[in-house]
C-alpha atoms as a PDB file:
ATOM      1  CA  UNK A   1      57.484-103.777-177.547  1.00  0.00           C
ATOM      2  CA  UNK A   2      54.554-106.326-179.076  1.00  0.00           C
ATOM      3  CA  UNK A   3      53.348-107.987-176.139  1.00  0.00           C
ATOM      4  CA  UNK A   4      54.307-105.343-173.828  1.00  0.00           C
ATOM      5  CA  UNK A   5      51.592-102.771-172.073  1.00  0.00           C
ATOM      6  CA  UNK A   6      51.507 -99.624-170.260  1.00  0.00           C
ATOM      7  CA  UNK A   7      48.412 -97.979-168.781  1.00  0.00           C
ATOM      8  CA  UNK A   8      48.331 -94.526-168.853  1.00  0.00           C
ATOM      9  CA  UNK A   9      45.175 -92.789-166.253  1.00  0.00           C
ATOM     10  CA  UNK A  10      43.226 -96.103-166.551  1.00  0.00           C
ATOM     11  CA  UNK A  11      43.356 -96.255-170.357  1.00  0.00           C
ATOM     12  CA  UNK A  12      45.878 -98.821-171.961  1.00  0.00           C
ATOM     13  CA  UNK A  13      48.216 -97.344-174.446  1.00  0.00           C
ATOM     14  CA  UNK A  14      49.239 -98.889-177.645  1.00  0.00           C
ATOM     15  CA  UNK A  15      52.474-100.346-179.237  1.00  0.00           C
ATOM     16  CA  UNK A  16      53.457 -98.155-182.433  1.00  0.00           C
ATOM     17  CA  UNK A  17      56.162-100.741-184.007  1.00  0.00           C
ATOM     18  CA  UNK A  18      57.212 -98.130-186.229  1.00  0.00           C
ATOM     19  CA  UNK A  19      58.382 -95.312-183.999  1.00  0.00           C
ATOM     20  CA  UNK A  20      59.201 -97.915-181.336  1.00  0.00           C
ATOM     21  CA  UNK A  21      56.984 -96.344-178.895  1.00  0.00           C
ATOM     22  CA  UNK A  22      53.764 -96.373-176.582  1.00  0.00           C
ATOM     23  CA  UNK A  23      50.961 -93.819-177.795  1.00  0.00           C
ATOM     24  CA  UNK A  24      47.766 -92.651-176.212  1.00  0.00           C
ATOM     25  CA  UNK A  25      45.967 -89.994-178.392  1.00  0.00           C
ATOM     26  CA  UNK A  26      43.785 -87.765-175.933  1.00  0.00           C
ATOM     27  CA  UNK A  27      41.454 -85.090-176.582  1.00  0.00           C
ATOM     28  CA  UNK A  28      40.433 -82.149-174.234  1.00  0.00           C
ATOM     29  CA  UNK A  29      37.836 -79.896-174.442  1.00  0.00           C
ATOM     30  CA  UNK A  30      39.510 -77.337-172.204  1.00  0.00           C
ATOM     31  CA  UNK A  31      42.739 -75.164-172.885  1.00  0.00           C
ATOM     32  CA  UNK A  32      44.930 -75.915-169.979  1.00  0.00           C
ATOM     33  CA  UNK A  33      47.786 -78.173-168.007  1.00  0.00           C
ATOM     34  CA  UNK A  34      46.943 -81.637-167.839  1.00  0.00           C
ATOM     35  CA  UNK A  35      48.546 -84.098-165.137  1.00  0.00           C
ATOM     36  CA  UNK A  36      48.942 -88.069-166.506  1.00  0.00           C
ATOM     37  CA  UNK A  37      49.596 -91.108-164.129  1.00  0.00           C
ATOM     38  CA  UNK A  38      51.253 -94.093-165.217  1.00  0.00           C
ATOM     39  CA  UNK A  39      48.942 -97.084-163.502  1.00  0.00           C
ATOM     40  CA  UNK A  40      50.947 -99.782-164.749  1.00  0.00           C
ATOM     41  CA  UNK A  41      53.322-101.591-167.091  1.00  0.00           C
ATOM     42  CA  UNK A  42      54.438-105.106-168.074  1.00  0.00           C
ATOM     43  CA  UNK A  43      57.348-105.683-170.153  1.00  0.00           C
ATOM     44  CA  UNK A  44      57.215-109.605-171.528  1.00  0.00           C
ATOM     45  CA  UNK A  45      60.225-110.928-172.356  1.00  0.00           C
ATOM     46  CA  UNK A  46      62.285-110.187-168.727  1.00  0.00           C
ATOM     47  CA  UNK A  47      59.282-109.421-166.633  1.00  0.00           C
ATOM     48  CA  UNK A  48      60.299-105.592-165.867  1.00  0.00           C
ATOM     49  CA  UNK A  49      56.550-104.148-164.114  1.00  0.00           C
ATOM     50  CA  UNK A  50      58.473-100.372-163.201  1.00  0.00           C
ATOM     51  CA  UNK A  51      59.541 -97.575-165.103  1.00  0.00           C
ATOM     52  CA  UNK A  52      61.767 -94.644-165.060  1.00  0.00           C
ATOM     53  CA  UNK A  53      60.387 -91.591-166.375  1.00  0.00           C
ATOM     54  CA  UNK A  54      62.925 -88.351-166.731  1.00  0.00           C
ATOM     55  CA  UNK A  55      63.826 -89.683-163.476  1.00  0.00           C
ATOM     56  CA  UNK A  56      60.611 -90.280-161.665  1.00  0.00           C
ATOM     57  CA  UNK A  57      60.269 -93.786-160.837  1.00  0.00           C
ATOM     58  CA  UNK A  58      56.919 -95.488-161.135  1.00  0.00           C
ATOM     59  CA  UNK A  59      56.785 -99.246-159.760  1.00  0.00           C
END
């Protein structure tokens, strides 16, 4: 939430209050599969720092 972050491939993302989500908006030049790496989070009000994503853990 507000206060929250999450880097996303050394870029921070930002808090949309409205759909209650992080959002990056990348552009590519190239047609193609793209890989993402989650470099860090902070969560503010109990201190979480890892995340669970479909079941891959990132810490």
């Amino acid at each position: 939430g507000p206060g929250d972050t999450v880097t996303l491939n050394g870029v921070l993302m930002v808090w949309d209050g409205g759909d209650l989500r992080f959002e990056l908006a990348r552009q590519q030049s190239l047609v193609g599969q793209w890989t993402y790496f989650v470099n860090s989070s902070s969560e503010t009000n109990y201190g979480i720092s890892a995340l669970n994503l479909n079941s891959q853990e990132i810490s």
